[in-house]
Each structure stands twice: as C-alpha cells, then as structure tokens.
C-alpha atoms as a PDB file:
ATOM      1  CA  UNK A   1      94.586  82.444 120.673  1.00  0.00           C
ATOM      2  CA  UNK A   2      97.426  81.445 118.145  1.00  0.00           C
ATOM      3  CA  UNK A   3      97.901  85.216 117.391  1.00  0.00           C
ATOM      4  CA  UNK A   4      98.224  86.140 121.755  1.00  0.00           C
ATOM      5  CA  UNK A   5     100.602  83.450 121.907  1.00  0.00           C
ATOM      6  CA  UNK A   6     102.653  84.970 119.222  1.00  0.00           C
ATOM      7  CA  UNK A   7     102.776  88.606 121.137  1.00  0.00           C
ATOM      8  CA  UNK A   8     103.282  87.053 124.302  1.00  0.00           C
ATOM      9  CA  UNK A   9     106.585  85.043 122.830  1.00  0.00           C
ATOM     10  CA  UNK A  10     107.829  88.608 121.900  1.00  0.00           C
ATOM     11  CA  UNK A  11     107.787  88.680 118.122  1.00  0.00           C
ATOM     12  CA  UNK A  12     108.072  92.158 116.462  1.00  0.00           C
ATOM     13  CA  UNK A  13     105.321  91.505 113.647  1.00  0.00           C
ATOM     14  CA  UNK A  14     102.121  90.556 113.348  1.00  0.00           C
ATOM     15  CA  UNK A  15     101.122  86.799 112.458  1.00  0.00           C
ATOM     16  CA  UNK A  16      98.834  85.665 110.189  1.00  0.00           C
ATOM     17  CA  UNK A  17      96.150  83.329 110.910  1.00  0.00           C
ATOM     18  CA  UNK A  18      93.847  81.364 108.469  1.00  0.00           C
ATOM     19  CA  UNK A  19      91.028  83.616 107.651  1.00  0.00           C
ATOM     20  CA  UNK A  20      93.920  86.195 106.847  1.00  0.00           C
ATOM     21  CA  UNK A  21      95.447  83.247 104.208  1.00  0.00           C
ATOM     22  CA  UNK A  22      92.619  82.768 103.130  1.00  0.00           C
ATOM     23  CA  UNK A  23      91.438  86.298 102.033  1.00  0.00           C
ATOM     24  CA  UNK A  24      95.085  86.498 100.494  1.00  0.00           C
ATOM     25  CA  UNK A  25      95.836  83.791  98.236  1.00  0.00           C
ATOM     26  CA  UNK A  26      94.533  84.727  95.105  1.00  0.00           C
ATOM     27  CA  UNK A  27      96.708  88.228  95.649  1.00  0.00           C
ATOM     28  CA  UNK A  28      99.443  85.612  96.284  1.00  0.00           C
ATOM     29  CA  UNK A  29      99.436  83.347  93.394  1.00  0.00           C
ATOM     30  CA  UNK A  30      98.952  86.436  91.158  1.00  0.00           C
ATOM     31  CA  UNK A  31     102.260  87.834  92.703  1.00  0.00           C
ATOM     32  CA  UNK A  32     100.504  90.872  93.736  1.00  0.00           C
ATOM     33  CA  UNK A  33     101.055  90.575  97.393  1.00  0.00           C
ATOM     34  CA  UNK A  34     103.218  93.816  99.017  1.00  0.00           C
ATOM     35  CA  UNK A  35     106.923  92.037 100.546  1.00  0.00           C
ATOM     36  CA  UNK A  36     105.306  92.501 104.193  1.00  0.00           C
ATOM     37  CA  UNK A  37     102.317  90.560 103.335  1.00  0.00           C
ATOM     38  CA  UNK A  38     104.222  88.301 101.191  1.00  0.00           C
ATOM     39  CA  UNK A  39     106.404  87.398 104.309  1.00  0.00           C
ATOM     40  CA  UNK A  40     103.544  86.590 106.586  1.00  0.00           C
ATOM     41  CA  UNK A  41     101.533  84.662 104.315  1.00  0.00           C
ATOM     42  CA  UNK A  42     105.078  82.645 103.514  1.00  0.00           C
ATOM     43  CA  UNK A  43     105.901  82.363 107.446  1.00  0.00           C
ATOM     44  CA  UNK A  44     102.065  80.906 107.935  1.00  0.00           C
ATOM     45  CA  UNK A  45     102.379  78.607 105.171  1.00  0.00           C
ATOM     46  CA  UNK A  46     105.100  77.103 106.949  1.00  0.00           C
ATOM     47  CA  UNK A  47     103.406  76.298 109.923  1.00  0.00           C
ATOM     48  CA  UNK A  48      99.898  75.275 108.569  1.00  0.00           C
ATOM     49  CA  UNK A  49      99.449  71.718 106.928  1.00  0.00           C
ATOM     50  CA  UNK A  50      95.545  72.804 106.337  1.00  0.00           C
ATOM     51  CA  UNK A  51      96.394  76.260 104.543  1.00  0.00           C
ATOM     52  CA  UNK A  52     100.037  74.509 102.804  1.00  0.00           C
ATOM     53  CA  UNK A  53      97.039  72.011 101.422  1.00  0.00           C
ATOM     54  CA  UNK A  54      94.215  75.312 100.689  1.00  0.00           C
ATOM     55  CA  UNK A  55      96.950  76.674  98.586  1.00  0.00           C
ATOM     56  CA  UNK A  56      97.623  73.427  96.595  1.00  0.00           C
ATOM     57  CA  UNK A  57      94.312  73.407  95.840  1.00  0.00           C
ATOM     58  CA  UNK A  58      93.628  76.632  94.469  1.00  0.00           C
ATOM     59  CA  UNK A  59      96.745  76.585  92.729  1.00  0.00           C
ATOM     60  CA  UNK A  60      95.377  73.452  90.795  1.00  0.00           C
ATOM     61  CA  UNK A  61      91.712  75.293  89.990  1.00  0.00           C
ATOM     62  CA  UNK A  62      93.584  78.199  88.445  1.00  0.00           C
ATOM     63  CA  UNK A  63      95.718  75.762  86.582  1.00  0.00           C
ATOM     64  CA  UNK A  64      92.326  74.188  85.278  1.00  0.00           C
ATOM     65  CA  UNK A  65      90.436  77.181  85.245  1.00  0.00           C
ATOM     66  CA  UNK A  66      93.488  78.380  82.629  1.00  0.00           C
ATOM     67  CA  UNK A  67      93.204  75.049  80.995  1.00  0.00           C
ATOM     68  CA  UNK A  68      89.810  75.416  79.729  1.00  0.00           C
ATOM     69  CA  UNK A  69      88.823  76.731  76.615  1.00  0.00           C
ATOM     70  CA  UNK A  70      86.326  79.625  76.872  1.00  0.00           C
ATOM     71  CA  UNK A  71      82.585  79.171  75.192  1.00  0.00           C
ATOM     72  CA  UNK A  72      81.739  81.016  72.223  1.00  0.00           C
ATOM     73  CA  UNK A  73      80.152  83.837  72.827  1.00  0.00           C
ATOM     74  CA  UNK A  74      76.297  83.441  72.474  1.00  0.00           C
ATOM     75  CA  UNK A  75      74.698  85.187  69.148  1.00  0.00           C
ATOM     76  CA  UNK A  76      72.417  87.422  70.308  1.00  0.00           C
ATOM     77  CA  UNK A  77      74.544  88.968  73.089  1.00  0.00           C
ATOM     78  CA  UNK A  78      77.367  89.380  70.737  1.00  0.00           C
ATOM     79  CA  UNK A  79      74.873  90.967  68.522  1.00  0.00           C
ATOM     80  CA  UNK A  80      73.442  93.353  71.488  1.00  0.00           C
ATOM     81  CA  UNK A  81      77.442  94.250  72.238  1.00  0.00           C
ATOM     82  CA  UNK A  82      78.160  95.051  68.719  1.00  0.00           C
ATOM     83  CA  UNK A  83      75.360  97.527  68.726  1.00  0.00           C
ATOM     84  CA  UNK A  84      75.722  99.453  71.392  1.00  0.00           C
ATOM     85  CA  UNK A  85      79.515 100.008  70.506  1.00  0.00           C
ATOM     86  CA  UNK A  86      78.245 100.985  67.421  1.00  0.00           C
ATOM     87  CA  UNK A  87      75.754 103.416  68.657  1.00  0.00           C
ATOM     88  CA  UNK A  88      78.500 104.729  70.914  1.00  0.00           C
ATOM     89  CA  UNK A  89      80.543 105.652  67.836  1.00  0.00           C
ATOM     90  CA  UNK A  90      77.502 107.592  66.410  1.00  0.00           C
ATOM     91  CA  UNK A  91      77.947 111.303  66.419  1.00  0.00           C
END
C-alpha cells in the first residue's frame, strides 16, 4: 500500500519498505550497500520508528558479537584440520 501511495504522489524512485530494510542492513552496517540502495534504505530510515529501532538493535549485536572473545578451538578438530592440510601438501 505504502509503496502505491508513493507512485501515485509522483516520486521518480522506488521506496523501500520493511522487508526490503530488513534484507539490507547487514550490507548497510558493513558499508557495502551501492549509493542507490544506500539512499533508499537512508530515506526509509527516516520515516520508520520500527526499522530506526531494528537497526539500533543489530547495530548493538554486532557490537557484542565483536566484543566477545572467540572459543578455543576444540583438540581434535584442530587436530583433523592440521591433517588434512598436511596431506594436501603431500606430493
């Protein structure tokens, strides 16, 4: 509905809706988004309390998610790795 009001307003581009944001942030907070999309996402985000408060969230998992220290690796896979890089190396 949002996205026929937009078109029937007269508007040259394409809006975004939610599921769009949605399926875009991670591109977004890794800067990887193309300018267009970058735009879009940017022009929703200032129209959408519920998708300005997705984004907060996810940008505070990554920020844990960066936080935390990664687990040793476990013996016997490390030992399985080893091996096969080893027997890739064999002639």
């Amino acid at each position: 509905m949002r996205r026929l009001l937009f078109w029937r307003r007269g508007h040259a581009h394409d809006p975004l809706v939610c599921r769009e944001f949605v399926e875009l942030v991670t591109d977004y907070l890794d800067g990887a988004l193309p300018d267009e999309e970058r735009r879009r996402f940017e022009a929703h985000l200032s129209d959408c309390d519920g998708c300005a408060g997705y984004l907060e969230d996810m940008r505070r998992l990554v920020g844990s998610l960066n936080e935390t220290p990664e687990p040793p690796p476990d013996p016997a896979t490390r030992a399985a790795l080893l091996r096969a890089f080893r027997e890739l190396r064999e002639p």
